[in-house]
C-alpha atoms as a PDB file:
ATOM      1  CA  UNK A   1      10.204  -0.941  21.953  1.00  0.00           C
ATOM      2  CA  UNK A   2       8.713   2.416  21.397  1.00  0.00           C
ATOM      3  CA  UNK A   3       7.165   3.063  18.046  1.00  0.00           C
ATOM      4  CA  UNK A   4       6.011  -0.626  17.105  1.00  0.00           C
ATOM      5  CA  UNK A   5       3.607   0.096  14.464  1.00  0.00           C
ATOM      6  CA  UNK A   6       5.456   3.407  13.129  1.00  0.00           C
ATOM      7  CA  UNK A   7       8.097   1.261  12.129  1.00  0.00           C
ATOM      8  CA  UNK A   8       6.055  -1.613  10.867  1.00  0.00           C
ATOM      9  CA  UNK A   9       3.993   0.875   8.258  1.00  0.00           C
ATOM     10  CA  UNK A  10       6.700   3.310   7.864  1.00  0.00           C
ATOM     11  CA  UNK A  11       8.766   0.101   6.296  1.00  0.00           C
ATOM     12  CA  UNK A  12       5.918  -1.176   4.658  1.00  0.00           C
ATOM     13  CA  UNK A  13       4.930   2.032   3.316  1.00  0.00           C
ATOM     14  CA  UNK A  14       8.406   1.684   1.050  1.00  0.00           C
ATOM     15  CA  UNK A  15       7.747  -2.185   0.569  1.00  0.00           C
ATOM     16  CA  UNK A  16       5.782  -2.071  -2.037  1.00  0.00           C
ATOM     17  CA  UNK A  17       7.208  -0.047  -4.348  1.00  0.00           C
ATOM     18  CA  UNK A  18       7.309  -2.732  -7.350  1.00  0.00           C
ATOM     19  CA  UNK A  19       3.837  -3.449  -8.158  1.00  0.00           C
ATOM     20  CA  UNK A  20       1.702  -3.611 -11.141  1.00  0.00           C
ATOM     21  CA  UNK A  21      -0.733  -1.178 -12.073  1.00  0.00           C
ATOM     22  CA  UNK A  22      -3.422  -4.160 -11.912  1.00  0.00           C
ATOM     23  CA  UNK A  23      -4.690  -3.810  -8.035  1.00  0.00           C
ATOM     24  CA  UNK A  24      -2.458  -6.074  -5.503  1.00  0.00           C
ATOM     25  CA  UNK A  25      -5.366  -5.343  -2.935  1.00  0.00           C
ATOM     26  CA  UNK A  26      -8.900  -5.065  -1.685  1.00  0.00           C
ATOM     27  CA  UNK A  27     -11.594  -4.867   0.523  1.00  0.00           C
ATOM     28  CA  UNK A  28     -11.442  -7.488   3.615  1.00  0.00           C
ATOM     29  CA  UNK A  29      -7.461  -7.440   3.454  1.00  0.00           C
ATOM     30  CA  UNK A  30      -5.827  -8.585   6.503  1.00  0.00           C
ATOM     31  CA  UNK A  31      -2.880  -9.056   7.837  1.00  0.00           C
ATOM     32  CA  UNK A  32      -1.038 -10.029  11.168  1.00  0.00           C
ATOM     33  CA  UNK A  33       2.651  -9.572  12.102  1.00  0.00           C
ATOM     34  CA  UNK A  34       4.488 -10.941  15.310  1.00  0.00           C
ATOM     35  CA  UNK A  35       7.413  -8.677  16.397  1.00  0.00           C
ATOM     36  CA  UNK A  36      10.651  -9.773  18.218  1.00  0.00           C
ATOM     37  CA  UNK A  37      13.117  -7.760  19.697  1.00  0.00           C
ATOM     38  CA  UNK A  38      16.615  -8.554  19.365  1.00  0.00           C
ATOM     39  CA  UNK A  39      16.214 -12.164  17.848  1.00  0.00           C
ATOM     40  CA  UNK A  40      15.002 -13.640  21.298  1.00  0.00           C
ATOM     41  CA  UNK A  41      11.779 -11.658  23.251  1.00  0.00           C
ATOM     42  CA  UNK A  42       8.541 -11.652  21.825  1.00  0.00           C
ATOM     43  CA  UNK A  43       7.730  -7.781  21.985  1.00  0.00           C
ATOM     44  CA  UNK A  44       4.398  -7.326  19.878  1.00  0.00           C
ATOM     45  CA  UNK A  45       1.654  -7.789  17.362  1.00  0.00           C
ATOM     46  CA  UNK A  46       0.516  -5.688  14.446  1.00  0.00           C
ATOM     47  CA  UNK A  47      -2.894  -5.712  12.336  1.00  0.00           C
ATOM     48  CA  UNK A  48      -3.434  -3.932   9.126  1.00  0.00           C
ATOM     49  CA  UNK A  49      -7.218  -4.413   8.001  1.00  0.00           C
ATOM     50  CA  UNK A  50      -8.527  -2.883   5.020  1.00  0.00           C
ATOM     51  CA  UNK A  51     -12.315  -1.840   4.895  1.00  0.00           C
ATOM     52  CA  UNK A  52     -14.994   0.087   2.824  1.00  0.00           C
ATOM     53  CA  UNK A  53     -16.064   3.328   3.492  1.00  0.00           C
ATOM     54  CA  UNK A  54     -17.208   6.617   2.824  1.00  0.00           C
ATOM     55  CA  UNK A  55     -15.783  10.339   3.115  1.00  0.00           C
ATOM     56  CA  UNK A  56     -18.617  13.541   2.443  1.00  0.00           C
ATOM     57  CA  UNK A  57     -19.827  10.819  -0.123  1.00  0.00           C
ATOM     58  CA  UNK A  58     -17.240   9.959  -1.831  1.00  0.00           C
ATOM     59  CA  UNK A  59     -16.381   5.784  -1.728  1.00  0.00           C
ATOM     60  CA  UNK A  60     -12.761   5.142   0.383  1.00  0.00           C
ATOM     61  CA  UNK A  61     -10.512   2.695   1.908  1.00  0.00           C
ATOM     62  CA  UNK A  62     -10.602   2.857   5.460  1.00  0.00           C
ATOM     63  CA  UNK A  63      -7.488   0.947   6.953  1.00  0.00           C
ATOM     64  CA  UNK A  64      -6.545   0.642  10.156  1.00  0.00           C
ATOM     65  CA  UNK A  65      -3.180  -0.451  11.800  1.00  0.00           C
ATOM     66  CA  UNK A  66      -3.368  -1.520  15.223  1.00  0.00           C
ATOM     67  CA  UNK A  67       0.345  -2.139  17.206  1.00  0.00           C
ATOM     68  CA  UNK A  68       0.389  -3.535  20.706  1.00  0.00           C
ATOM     69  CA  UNK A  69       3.436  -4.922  23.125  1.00  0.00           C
ATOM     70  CA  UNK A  70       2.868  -8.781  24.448  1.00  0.00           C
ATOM     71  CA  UNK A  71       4.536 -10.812  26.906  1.00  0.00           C
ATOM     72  CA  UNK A  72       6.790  -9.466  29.535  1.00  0.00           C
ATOM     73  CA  UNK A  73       8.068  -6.586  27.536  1.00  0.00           C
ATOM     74  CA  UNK A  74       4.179  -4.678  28.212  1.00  0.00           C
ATOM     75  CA  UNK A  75       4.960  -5.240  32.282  1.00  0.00           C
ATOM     76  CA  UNK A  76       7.482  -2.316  31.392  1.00  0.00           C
ATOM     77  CA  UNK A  77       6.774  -0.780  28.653  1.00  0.00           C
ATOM     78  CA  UNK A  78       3.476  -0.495  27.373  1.00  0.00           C
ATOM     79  CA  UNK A  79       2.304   0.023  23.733  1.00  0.00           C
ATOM     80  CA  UNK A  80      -0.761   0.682  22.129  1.00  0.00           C
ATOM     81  CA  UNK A  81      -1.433   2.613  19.278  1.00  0.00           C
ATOM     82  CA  UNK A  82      -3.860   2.918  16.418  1.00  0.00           C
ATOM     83  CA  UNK A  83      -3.532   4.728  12.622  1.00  0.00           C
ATOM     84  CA  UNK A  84      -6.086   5.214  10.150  1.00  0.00           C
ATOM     85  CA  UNK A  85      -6.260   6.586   6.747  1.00  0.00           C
ATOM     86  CA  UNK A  86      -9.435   7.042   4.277  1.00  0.00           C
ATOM     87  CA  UNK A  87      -8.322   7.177   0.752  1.00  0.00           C
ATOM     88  CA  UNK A  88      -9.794   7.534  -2.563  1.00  0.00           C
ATOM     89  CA  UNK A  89     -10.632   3.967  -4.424  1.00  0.00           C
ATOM     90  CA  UNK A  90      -9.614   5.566  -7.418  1.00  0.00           C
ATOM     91  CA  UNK A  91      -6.592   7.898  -7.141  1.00  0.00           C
ATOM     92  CA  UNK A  92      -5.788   6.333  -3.579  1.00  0.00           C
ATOM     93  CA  UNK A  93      -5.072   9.819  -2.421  1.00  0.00           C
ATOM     94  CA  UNK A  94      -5.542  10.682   0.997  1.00  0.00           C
ATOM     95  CA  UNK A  95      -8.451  12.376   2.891  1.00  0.00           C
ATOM     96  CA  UNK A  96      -7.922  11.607   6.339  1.00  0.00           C
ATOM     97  CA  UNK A  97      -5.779  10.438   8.519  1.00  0.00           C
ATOM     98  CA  UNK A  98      -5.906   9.437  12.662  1.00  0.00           C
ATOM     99  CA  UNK A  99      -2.415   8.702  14.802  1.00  0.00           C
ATOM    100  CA  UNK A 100      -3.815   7.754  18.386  1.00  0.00           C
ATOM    101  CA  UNK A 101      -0.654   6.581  20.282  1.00  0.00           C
ATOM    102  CA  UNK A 102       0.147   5.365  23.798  1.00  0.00           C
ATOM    103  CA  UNK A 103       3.837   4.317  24.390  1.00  0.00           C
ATOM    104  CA  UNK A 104       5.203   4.195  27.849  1.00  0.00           C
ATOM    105  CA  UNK A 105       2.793   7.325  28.421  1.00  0.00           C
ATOM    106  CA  UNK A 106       4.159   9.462  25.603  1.00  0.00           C
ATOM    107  CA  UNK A 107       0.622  10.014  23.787  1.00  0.00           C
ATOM    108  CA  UNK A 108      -0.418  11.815  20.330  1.00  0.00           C
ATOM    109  CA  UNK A 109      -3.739  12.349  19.226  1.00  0.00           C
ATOM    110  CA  UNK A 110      -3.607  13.969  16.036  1.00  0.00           C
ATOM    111  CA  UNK A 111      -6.151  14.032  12.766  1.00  0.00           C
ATOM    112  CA  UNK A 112      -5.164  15.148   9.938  1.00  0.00           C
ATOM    113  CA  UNK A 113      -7.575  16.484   6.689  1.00  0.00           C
ATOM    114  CA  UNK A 114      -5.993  16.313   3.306  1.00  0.00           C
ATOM    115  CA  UNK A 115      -7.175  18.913   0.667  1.00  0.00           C
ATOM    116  CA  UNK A 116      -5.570  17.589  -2.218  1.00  0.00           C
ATOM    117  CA  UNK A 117      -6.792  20.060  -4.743  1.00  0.00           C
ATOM    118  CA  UNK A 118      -5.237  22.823  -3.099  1.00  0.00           C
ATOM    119  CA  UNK A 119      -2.314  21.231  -0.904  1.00  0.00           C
ATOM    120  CA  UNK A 120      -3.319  21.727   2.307  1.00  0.00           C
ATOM    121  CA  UNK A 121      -2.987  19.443   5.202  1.00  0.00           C
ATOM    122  CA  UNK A 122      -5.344  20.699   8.043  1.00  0.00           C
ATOM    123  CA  UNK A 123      -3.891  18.967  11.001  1.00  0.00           C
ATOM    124  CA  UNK A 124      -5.971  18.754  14.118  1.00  0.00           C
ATOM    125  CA  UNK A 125      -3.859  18.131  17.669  1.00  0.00           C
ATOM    126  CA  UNK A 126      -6.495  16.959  20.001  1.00  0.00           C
ATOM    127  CA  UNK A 127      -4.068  16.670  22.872  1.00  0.00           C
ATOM    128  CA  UNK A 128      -2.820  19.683  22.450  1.00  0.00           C
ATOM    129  CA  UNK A 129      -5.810  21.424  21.321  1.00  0.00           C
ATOM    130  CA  UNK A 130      -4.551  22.923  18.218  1.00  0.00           C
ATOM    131  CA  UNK A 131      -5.064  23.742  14.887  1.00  0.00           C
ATOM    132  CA  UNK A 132      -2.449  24.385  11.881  1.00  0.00           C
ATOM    133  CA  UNK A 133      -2.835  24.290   7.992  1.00  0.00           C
ATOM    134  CA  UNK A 134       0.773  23.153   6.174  1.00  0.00           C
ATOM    135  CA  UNK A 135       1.502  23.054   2.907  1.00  0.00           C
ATOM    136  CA  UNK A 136       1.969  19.930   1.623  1.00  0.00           C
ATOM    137  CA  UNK A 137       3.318  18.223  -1.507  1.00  0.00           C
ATOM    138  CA  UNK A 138       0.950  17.792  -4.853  1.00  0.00           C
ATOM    139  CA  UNK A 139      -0.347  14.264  -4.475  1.00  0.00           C
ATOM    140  CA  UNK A 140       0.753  13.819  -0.670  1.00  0.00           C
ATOM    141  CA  UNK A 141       0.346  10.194   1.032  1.00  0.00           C
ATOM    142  CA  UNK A 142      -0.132   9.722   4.794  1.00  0.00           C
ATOM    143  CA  UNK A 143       2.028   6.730   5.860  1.00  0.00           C
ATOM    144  CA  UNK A 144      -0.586   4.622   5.519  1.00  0.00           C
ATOM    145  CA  UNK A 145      -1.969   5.213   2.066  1.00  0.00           C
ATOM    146  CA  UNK A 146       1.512   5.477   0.678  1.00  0.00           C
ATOM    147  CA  UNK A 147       1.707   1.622   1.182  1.00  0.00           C
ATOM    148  CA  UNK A 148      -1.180   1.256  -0.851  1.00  0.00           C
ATOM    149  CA  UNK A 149      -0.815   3.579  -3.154  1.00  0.00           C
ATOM    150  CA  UNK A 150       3.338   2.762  -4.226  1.00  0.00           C
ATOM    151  CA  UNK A 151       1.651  -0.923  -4.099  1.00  0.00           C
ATOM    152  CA  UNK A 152      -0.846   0.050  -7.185  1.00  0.00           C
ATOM    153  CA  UNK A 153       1.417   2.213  -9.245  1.00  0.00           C
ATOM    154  CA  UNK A 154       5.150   1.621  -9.315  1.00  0.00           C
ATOM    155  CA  UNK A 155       6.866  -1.243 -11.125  1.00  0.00           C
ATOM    156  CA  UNK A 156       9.659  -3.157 -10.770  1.00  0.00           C
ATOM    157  CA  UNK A 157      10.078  -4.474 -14.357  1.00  0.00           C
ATOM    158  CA  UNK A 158      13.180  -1.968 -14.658  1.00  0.00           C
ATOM    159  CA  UNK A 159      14.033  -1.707 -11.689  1.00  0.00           C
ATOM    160  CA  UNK A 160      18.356  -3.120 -11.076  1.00  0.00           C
ATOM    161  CA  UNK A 161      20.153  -3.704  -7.832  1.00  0.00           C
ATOM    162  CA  UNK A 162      21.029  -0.688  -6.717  1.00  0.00           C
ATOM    163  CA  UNK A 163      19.055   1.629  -8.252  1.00  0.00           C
ATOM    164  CA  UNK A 164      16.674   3.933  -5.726  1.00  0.00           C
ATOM    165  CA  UNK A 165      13.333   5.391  -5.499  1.00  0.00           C
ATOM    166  CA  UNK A 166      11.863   8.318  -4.313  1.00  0.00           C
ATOM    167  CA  UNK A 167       8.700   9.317  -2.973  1.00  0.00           C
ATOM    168  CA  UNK A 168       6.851  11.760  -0.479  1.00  0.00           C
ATOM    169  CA  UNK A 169       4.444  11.688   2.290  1.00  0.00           C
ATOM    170  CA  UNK A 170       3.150  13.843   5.134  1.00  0.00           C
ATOM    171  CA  UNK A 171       3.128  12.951   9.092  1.00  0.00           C
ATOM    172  CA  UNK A 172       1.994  14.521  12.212  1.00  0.00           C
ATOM    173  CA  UNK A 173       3.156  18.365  11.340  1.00  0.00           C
ATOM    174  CA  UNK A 174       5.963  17.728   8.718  1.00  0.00           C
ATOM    175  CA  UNK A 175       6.520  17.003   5.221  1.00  0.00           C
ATOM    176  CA  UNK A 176       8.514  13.652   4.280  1.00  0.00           C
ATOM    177  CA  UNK A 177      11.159  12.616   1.703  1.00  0.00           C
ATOM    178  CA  UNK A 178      11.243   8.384   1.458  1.00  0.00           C
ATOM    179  CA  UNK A 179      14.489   7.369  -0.374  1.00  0.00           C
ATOM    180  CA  UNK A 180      15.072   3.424  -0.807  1.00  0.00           C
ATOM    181  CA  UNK A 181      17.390   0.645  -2.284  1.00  0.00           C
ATOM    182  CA  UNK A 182      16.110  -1.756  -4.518  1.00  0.00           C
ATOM    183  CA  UNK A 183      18.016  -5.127  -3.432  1.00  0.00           C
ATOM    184  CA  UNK A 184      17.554  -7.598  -5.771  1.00  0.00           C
ATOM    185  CA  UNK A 185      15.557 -10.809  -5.452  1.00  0.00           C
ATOM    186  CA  UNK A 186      15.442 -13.928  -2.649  1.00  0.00           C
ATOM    187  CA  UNK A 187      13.990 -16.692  -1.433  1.00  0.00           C
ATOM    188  CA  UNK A 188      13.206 -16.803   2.101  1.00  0.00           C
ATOM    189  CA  UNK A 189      11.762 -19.331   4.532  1.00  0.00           C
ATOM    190  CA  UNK A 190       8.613 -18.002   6.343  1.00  0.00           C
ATOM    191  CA  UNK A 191       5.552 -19.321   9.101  1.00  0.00           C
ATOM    192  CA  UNK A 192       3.786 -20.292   5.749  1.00  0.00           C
ATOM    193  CA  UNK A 193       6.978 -22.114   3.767  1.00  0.00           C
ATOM    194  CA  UNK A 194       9.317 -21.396   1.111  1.00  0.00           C
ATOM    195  CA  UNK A 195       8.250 -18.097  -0.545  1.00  0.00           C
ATOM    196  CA  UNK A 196       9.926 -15.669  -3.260  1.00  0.00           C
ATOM    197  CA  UNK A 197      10.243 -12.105  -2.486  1.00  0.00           C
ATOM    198  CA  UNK A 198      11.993  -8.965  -2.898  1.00  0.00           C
ATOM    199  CA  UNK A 199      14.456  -7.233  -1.050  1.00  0.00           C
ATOM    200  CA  UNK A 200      14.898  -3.413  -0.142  1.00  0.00           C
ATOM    201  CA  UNK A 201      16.760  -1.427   2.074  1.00  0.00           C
ATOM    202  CA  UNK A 202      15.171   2.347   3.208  1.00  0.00           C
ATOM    203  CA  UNK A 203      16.984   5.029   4.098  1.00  0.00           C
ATOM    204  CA  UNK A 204      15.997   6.350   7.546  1.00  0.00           C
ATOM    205  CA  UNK A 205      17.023   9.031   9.845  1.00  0.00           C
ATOM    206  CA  UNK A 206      20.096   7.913  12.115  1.00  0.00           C
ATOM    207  CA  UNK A 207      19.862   8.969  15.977  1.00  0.00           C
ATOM    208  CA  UNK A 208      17.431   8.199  18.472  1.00  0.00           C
ATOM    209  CA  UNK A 209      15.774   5.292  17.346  1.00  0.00           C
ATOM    210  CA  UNK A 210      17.247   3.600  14.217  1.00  0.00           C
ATOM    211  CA  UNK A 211      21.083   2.770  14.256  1.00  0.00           C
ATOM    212  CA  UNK A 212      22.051   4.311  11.100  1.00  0.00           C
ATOM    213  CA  UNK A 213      20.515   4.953   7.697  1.00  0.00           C
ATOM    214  CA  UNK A 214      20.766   2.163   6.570  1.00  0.00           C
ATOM    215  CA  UNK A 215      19.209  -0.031   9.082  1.00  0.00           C
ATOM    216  CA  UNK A 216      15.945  -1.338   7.965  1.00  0.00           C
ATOM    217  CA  UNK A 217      15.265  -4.207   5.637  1.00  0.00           C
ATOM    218  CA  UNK A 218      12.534  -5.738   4.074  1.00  0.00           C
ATOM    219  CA  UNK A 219      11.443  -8.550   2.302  1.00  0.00           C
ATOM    220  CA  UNK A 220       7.897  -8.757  -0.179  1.00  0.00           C
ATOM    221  CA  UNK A 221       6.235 -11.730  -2.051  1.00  0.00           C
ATOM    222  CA  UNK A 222       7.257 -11.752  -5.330  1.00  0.00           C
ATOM    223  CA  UNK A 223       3.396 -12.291  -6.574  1.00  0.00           C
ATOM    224  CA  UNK A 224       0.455 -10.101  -7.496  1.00  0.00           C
ATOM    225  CA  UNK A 225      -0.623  -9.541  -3.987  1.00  0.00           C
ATOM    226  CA  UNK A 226       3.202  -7.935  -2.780  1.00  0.00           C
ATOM    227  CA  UNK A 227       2.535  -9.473   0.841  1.00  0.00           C
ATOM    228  CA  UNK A 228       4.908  -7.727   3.217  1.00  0.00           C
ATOM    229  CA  UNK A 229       6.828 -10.983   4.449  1.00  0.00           C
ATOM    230  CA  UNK A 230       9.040 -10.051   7.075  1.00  0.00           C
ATOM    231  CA  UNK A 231      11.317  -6.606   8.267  1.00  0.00           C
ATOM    232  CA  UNK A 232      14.473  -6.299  10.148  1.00  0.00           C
ATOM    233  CA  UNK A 233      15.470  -3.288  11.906  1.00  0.00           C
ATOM    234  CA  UNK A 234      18.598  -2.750  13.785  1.00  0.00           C
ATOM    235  CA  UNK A 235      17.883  -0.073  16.697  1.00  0.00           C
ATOM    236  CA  UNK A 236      20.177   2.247  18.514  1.00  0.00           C
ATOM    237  CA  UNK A 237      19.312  -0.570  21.390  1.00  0.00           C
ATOM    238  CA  UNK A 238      18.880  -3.995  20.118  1.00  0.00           C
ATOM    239  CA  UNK A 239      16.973  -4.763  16.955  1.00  0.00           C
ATOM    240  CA  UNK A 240      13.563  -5.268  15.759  1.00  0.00           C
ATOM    241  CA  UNK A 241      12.173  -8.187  13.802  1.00  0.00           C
ATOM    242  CA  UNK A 242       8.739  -9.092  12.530  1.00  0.00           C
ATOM    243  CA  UNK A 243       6.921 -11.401  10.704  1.00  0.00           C
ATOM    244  CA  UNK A 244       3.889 -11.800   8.600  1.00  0.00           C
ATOM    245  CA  UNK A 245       2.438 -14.811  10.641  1.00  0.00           C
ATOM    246  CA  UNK A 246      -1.625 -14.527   9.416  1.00  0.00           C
ATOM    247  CA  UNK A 247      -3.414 -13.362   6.704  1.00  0.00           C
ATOM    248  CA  UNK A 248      -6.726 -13.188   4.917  1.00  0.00           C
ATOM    249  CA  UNK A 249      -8.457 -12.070   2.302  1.00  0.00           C
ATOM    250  CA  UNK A 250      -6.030 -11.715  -0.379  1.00  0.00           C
ATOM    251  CA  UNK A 251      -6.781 -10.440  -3.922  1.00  0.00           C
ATOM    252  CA  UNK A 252      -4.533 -13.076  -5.536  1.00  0.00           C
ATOM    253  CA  UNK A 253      -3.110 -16.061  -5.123  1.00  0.00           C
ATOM    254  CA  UNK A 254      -0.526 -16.380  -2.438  1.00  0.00           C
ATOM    255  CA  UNK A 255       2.197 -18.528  -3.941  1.00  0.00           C
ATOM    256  CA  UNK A 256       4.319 -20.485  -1.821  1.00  0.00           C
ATOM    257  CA  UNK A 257       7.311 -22.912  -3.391  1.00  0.00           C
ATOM    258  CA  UNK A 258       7.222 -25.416  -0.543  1.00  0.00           C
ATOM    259  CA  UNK A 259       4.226 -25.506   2.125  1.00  0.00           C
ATOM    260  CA  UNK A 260       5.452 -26.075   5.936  1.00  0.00           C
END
């Protein structure tokens, strides 16, 4: 059950890769999920909040994604971890970014500071009390501010099954290449009814943790807000599932075909 909340915004992060360039988001955002492990244990919750804020004056998002084992899965192995990003309202680029994790006792305490203008990630290891500057990408997300970002400025409108999509994004000490499927359309039955999404499938890194590349999936209202709905990964042990079970404060209406 390690890595609860990395794979929750890492898939999310590629969810939203069809939206308008009208915002799907704002301030007050909020969203829980309810994670499952292999179809039968309740292993965890998730939180994504979106907030106002401020970096050396300039006006940000402040998000932060909370991810936390429940039930008797914590009596073995514990979770709790905590990411942040502050990103610009208008070019929803970057400036900061906090990964404080606990899982099992493996811990990371890392901050990262973006400098955009000049590609430079300045990447701050508080448990390990050290200091590096990487280069980075132009435009770099964190994998927090990619989901909000790809949200705002890529469109589906010609998109086909099939056809995949690129982007970049920087984490911990490394830079990131996301590469995803675009799946097609369907209607799926959820805690709040009947609703229409789409469907993707990322590309991740067979070994350790994921089964094989292509073992994530995802499914995203097909509205205005892009609401990530529910994700399905099969692990090298078992498989992960979760599911958008609360939200509030959405931009747009939330449309639902049949109410439960």
């Amino acid at each position: 059950m390690k890595n609860i909340l990395f794979i929750l915004i890492t898939v999310l992060a590629i969810s939203n890769t069809f939206a308008q360039q009208e915002s799907a988001f704002q301030e007050g955002e909020w969203f829980r999920f309810e994670m499952s492990y292999s179809g039968f244990f309740k292993a965890g919750n998730a939180t994504l909040a979106v907030k106002n804020s401020s970096v050396k004056g300039k006006p940000v998002y402040h998000v932060v994604g909370k991810g936390w084992t429940t039930g008797a899965i914590k009596w073995f192995f514990k979770v709790k971890d905590r990411y942040e990003s502050y990103f610009d309202k208008t070019t929803l680029l970057p400036y900061k970014f906090i990964r404080n994790i606990d899982e099992g006792g493996h811990t990371k305490d890392i901050e990262i500071e973006f400098d955009q203008q000049n590609n430079k990630a300045h990447v701050h290891n508080k448990k390990k009390k050290k200091r590096i500057v990487v280069d980075t990408k132009p435009n770099v997300q964190d994998m927090v501010s990619m989901y909000y970002y790809l949200r705002n400025k890529i469109e589906i409108e010609n998109l086909k099954p099939g056809d995949e999509i690129q982007t970049d994004m920087f984490f911990d000490e490394e830079n990131y290449g996301f590469k995803l499927k675009y799946l097609g359309e369907e209607t799926i039955e959820t805690e709040f009814g009947e609703v229409k999404t789409v469907k993707f499938r990322p590309y991740v890194m067979a070994g350790r943790v994921f089964k094989e590349e292509e073992s994530l999936t995802l499914w995203v209202s097909k509205d205005k807000n892009k609401v990530p709905l529910r994700i399905k990964a099969d692990l090298a042990v078992g498989s992960l599932r979760a599911d958008l079970n609360a939200f509030k404060g959405l931009k747009h209406p939330f449309n639902i075909i049949t109410k439960n």
